[in-house]
PDB file of N, CA and C in Angstrom:
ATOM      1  N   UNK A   1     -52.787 154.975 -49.629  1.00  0.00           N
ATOM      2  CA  UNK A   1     -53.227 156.062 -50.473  1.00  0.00           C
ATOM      3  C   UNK A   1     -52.278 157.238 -50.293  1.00  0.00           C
ATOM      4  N   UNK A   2     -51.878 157.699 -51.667  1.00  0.00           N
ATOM      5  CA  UNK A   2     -50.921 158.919 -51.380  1.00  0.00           C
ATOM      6  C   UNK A   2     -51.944 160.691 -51.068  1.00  0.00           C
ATOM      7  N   UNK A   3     -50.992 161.052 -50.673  1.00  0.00           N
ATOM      8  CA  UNK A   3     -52.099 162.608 -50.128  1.00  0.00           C
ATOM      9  C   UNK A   3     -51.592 163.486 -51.646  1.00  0.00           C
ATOM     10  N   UNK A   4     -52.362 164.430 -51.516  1.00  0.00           N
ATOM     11  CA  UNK A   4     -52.209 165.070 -52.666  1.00  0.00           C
ATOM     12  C   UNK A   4     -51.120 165.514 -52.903  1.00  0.00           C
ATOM     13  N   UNK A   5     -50.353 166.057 -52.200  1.00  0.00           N
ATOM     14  CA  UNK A   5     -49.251 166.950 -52.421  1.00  0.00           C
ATOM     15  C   UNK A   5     -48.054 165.923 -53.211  1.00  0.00           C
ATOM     16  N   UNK A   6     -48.263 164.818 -52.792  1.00  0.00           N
ATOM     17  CA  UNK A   6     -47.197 163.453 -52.887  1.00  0.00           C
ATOM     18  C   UNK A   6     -47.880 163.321 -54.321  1.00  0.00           C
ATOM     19  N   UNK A   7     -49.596 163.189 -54.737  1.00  0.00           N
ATOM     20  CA  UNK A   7     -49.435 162.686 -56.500  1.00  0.00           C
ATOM     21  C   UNK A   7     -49.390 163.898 -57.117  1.00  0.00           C
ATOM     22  N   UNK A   8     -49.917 165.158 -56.779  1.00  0.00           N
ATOM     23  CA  UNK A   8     -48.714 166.713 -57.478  1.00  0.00           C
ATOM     24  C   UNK A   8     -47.353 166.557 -57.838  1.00  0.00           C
ATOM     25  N   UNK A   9     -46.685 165.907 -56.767  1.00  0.00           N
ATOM     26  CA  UNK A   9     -45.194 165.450 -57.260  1.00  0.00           C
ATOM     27  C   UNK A   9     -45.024 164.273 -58.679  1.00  0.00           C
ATOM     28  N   UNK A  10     -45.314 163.309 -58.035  1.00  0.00           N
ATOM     29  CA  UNK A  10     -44.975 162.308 -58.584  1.00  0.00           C
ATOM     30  C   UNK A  10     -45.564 162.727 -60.058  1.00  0.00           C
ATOM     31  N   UNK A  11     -46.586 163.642 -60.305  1.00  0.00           N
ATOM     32  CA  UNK A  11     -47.069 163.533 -61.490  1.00  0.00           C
ATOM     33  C   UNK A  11     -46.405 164.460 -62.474  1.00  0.00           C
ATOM     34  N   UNK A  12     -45.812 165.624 -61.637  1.00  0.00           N
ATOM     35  CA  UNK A  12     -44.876 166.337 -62.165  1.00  0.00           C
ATOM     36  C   UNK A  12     -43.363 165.775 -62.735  1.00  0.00           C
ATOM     37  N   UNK A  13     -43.229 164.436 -61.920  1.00  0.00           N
ATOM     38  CA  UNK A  13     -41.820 163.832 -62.360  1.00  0.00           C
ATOM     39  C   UNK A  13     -42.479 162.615 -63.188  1.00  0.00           C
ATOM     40  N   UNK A  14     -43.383 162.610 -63.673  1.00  0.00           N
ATOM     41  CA  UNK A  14     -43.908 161.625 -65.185  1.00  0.00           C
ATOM     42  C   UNK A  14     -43.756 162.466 -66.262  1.00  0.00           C
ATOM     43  N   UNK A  15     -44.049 163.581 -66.415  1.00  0.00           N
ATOM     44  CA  UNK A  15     -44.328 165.010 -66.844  1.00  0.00           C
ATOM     45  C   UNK A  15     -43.191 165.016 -67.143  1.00  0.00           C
ATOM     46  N   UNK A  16     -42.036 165.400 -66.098  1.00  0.00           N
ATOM     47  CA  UNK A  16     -40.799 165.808 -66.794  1.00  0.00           C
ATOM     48  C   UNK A  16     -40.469 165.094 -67.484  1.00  0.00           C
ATOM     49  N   UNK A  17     -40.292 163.361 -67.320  1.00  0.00           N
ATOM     50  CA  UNK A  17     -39.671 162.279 -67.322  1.00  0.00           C
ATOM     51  C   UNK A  17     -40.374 162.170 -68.871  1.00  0.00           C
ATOM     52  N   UNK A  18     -41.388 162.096 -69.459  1.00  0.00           N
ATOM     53  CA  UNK A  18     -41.677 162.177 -70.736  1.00  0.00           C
ATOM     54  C   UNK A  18     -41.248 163.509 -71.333  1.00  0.00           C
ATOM     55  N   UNK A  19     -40.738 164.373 -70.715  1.00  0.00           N
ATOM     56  CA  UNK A  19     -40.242 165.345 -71.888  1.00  0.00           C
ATOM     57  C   UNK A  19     -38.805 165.323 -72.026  1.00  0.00           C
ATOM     58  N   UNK A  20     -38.094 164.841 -71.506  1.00  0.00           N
ATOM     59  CA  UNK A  20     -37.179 164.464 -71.006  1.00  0.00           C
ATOM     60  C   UNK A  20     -36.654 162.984 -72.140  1.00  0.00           C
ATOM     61  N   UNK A  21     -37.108 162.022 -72.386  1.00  0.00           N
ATOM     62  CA  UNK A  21     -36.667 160.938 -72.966  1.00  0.00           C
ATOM     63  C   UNK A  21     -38.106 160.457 -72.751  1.00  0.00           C
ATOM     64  N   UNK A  22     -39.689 160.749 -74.022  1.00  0.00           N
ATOM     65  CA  UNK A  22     -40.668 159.778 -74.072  1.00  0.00           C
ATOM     66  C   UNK A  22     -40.021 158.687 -74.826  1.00  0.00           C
ATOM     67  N   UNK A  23     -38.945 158.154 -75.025  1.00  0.00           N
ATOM     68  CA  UNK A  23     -39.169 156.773 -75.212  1.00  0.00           C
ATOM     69  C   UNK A  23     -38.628 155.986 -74.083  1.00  0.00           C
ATOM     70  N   UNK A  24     -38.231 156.484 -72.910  1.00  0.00           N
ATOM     71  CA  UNK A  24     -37.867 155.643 -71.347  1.00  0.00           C
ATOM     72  C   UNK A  24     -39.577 155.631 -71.124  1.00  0.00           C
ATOM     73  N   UNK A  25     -39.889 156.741 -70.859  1.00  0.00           N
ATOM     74  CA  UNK A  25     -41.182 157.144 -70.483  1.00  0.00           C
ATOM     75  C   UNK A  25     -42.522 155.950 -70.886  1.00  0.00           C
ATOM     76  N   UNK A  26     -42.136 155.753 -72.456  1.00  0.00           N
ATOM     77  CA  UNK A  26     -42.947 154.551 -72.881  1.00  0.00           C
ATOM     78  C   UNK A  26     -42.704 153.353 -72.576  1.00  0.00           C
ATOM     79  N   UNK A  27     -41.723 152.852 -72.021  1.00  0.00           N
ATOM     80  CA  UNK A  27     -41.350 151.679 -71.608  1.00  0.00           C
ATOM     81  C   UNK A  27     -41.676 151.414 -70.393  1.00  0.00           C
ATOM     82  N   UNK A  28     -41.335 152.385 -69.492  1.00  0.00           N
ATOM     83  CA  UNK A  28     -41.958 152.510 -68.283  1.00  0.00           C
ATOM     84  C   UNK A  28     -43.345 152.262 -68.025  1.00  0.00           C
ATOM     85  N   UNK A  29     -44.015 152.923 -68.978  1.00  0.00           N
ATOM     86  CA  UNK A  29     -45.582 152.781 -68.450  1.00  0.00           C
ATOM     87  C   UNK A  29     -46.216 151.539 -69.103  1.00  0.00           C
ATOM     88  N   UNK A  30     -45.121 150.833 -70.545  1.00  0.00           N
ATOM     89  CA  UNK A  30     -45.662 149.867 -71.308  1.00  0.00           C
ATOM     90  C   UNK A  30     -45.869 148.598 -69.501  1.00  0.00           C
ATOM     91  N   UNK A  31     -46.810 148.008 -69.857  1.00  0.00           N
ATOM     92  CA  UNK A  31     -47.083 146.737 -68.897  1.00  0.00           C
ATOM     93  C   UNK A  31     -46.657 145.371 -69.464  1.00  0.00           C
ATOM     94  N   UNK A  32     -46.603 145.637 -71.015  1.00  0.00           N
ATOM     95  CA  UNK A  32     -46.747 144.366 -71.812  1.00  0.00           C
ATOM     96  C   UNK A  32     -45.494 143.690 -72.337  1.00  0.00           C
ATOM     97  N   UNK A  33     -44.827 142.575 -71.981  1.00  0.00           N
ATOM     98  CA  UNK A  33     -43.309 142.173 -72.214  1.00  0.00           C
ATOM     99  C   UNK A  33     -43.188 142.550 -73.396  1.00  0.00           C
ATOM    100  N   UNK A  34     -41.934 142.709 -73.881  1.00  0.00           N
ATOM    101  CA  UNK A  34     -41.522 143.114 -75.172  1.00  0.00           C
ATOM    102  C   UNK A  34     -41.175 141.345 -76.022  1.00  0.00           C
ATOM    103  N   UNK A  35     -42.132 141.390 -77.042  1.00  0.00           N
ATOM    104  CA  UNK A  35     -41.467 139.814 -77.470  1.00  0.00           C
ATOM    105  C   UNK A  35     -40.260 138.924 -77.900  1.00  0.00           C
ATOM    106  N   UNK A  36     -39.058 140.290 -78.248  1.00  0.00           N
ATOM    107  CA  UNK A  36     -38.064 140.016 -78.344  1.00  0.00           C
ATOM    108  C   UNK A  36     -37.379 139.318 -76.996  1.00  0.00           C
ATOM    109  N   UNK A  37     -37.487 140.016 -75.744  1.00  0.00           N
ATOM    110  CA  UNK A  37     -37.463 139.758 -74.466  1.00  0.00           C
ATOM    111  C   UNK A  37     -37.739 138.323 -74.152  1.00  0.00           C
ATOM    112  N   UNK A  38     -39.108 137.965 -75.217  1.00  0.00           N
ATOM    113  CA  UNK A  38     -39.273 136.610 -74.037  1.00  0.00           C
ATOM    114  C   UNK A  38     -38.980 135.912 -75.171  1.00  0.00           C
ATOM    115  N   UNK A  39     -38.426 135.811 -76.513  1.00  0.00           N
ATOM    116  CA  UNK A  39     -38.034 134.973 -77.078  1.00  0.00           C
ATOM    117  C   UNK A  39     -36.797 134.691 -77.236  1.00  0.00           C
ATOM    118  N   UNK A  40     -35.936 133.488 -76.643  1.00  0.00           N
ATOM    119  CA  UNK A  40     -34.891 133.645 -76.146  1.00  0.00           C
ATOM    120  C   UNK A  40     -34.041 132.246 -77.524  1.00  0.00           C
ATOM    121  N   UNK A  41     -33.130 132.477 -77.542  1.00  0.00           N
ATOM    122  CA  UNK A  41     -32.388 131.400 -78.277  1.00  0.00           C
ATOM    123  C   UNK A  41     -33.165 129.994 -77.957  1.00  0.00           C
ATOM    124  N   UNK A  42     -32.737 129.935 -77.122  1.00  0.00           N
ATOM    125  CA  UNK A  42     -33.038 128.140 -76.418  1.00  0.00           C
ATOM    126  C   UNK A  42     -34.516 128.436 -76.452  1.00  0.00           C
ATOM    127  N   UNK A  43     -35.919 129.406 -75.984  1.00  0.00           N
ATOM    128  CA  UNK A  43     -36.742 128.988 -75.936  1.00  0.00           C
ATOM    129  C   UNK A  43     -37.477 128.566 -77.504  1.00  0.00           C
ATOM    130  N   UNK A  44     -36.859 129.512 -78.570  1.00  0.00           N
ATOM    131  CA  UNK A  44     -37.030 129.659 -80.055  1.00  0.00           C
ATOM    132  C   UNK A  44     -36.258 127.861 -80.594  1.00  0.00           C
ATOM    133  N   UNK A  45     -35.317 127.521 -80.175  1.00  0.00           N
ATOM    134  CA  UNK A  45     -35.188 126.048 -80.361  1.00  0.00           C
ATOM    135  C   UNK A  45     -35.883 125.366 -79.988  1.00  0.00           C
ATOM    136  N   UNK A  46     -36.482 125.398 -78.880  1.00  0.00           N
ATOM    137  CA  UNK A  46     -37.567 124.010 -78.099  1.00  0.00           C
ATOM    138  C   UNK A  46     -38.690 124.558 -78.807  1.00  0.00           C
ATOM    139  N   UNK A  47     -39.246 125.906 -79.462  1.00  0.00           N
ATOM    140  CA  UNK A  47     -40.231 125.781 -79.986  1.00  0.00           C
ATOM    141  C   UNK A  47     -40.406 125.468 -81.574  1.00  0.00           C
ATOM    142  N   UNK A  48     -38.975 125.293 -82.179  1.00  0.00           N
ATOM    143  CA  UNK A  48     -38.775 124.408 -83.415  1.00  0.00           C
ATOM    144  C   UNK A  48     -38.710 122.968 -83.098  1.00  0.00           C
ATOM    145  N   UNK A  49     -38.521 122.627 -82.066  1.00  0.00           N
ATOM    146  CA  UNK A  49     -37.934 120.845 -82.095  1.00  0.00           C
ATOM    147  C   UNK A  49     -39.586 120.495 -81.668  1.00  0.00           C
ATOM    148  N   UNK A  50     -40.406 121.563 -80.940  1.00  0.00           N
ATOM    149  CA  UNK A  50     -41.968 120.750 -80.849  1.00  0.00           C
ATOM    150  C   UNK A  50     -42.543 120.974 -81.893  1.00  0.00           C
ATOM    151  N   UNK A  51     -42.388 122.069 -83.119  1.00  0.00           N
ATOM    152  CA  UNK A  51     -43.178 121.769 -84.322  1.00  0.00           C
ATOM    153  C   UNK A  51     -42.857 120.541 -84.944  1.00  0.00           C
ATOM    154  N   UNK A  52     -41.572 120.345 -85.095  1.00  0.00           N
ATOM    155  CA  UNK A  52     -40.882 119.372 -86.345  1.00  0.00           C
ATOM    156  C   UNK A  52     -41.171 117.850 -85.443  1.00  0.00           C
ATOM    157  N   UNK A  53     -41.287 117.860 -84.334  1.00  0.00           N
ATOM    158  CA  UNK A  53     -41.975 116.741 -83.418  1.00  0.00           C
ATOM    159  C   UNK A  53     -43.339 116.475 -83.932  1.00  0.00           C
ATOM    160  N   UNK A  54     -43.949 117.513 -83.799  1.00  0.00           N
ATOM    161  CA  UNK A  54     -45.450 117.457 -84.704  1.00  0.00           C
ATOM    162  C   UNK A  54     -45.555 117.008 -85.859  1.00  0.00           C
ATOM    163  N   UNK A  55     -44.928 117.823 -86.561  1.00  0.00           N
ATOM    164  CA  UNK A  55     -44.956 117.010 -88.120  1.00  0.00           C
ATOM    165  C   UNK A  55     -43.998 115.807 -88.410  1.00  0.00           C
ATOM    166  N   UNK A  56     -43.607 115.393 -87.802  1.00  0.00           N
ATOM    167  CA  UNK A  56     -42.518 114.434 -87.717  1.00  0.00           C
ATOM    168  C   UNK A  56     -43.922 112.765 -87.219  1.00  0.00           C
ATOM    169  N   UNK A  57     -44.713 113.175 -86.310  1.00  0.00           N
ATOM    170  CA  UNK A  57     -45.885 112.797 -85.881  1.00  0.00           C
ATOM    171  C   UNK A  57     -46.677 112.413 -87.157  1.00  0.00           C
ATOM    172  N   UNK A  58     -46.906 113.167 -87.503  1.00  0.00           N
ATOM    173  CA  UNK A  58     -47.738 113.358 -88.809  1.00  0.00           C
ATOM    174  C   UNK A  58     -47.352 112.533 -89.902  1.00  0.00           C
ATOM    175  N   UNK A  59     -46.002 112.434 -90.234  1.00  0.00           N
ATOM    176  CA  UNK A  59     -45.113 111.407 -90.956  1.00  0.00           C
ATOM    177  C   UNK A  59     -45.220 110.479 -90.742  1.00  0.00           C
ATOM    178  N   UNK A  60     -44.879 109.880 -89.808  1.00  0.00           N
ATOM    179  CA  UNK A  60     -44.573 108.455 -89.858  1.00  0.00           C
ATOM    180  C   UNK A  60     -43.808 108.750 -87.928  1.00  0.00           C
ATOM    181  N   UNK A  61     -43.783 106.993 -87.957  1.00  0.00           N
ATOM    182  CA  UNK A  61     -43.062 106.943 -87.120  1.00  0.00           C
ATOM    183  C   UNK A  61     -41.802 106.640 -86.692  1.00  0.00           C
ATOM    184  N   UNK A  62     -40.737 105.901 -87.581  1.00  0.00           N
ATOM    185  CA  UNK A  62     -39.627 105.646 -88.176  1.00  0.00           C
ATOM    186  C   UNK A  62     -39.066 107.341 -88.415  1.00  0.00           C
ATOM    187  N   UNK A  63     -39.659 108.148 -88.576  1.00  0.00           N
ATOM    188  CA  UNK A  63     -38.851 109.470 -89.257  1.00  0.00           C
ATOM    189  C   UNK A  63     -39.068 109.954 -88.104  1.00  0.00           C
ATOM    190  N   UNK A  64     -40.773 110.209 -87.120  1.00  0.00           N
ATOM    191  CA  UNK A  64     -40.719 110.951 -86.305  1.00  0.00           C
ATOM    192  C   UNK A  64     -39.573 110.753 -84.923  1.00  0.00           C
ATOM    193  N   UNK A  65     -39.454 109.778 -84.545  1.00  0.00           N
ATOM    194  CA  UNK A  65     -38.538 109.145 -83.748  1.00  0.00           C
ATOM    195  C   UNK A  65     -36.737 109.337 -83.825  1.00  0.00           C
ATOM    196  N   UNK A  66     -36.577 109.339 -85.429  1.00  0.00           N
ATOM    197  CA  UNK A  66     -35.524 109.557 -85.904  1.00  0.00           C
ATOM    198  C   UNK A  66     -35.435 111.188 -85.578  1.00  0.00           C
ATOM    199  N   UNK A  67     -36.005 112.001 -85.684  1.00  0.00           N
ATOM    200  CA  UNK A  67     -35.752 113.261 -85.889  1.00  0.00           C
ATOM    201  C   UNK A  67     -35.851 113.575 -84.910  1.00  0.00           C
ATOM    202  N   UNK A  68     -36.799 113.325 -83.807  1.00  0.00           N
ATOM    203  CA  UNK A  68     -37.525 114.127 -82.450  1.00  0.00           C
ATOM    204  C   UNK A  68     -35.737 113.726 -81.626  1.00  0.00           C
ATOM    205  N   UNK A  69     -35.052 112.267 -81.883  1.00  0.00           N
ATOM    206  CA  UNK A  69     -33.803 112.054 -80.623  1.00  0.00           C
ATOM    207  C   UNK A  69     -33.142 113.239 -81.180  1.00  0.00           C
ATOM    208  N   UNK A  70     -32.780 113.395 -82.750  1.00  0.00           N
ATOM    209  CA  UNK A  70     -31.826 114.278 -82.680  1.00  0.00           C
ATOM    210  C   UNK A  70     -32.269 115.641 -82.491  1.00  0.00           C
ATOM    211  N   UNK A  71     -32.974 116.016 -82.326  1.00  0.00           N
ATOM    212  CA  UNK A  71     -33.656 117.398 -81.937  1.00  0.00           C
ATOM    213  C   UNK A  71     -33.164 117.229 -80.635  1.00  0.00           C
ATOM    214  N   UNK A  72     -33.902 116.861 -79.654  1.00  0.00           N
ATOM    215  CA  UNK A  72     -34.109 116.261 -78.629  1.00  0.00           C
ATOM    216  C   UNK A  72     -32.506 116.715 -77.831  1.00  0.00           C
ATOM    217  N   UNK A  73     -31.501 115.127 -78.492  1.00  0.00           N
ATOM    218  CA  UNK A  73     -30.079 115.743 -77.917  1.00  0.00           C
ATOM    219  C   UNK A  73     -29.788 116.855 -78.159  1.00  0.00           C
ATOM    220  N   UNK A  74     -29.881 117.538 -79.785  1.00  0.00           N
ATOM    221  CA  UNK A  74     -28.977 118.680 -79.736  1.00  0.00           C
ATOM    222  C   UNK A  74     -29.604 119.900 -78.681  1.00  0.00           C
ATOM    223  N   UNK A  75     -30.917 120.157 -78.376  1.00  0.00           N
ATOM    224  CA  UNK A  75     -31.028 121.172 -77.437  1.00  0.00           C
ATOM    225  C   UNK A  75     -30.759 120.307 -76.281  1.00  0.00           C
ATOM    226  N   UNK A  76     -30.298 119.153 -75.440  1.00  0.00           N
ATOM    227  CA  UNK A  76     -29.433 118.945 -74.757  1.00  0.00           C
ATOM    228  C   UNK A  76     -28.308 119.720 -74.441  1.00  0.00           C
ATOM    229  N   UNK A  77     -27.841 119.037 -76.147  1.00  0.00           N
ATOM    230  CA  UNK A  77     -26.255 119.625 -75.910  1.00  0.00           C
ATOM    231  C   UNK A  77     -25.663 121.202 -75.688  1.00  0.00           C
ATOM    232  N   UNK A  78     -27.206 122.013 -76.077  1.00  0.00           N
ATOM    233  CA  UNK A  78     -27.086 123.207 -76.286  1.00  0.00           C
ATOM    234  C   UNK A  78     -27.444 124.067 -74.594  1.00  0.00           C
ATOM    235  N   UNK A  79     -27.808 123.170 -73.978  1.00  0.00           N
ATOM    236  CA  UNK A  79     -28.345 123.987 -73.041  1.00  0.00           C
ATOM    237  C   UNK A  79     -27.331 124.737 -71.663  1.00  0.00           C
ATOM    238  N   UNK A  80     -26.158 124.203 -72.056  1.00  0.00           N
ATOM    239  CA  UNK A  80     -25.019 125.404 -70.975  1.00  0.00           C
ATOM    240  C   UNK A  80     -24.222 126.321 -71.944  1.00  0.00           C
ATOM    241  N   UNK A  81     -25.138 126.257 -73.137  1.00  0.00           N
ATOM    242  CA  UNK A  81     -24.417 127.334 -74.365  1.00  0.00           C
ATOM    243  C   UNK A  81     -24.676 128.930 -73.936  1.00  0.00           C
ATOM    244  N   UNK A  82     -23.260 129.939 -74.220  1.00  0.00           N
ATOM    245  CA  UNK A  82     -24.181 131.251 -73.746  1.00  0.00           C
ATOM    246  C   UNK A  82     -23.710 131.724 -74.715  1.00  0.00           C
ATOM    247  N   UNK A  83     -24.767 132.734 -75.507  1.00  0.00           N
ATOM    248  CA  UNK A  83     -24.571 133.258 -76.546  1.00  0.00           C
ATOM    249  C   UNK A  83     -24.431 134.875 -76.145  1.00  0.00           C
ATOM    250  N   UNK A  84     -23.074 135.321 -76.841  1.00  0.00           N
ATOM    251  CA  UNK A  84     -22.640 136.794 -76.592  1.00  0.00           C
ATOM    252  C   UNK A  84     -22.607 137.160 -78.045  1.00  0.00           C
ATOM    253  N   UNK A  85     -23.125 138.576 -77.603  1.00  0.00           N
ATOM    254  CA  UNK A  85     -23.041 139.407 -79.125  1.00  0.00           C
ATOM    255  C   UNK A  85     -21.713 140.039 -79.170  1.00  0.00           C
ATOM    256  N   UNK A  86     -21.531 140.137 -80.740  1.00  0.00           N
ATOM    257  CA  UNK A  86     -20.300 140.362 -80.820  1.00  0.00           C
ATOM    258  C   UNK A  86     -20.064 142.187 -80.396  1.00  0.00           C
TER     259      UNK A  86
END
């Protein structure tokens, strides 16, 4: 437990710190991942190759099979890929 004098401070440097730049300030206190954050190239591919797996399911099995390997390899092939912005 902090003593008072210590959350007088600290509350004074939230205080500044939002007048200062409230949009650090909001990030800081946000708790909640940002979804851009957790949606990542490769995880946004494995979550296309399990829909089209699904409906591929749904099809048949001759197509689903056909489609799920090549899904399948290409996020293989993709997975020591690093993507830089230009």
């Amino acid at each position: 437990m902090l003593r008072r004098h210590e959350l007088r401070i600290l509350g004074e440097m939230e205080r500044q710190l939002a007048g200062d730049d409230p949009a650090l300030a909001d990030r800081m206190t946000s708790t909640r991942i940002p979804f851009r954050a957790w949606l990542t190239r490769r995880r946004a591919f494995a979550l296309a190759v399990a829909a089209l797996s699904l409906l591929c399911l749904a099809l048949g099995e001759g197509a689903a099979f056909f489609t799920t390997a090549l899904l399948a390899a290409a996020l293989l092939l993709t997975r020591d890929w690093t993507f830089r912005s230009p």
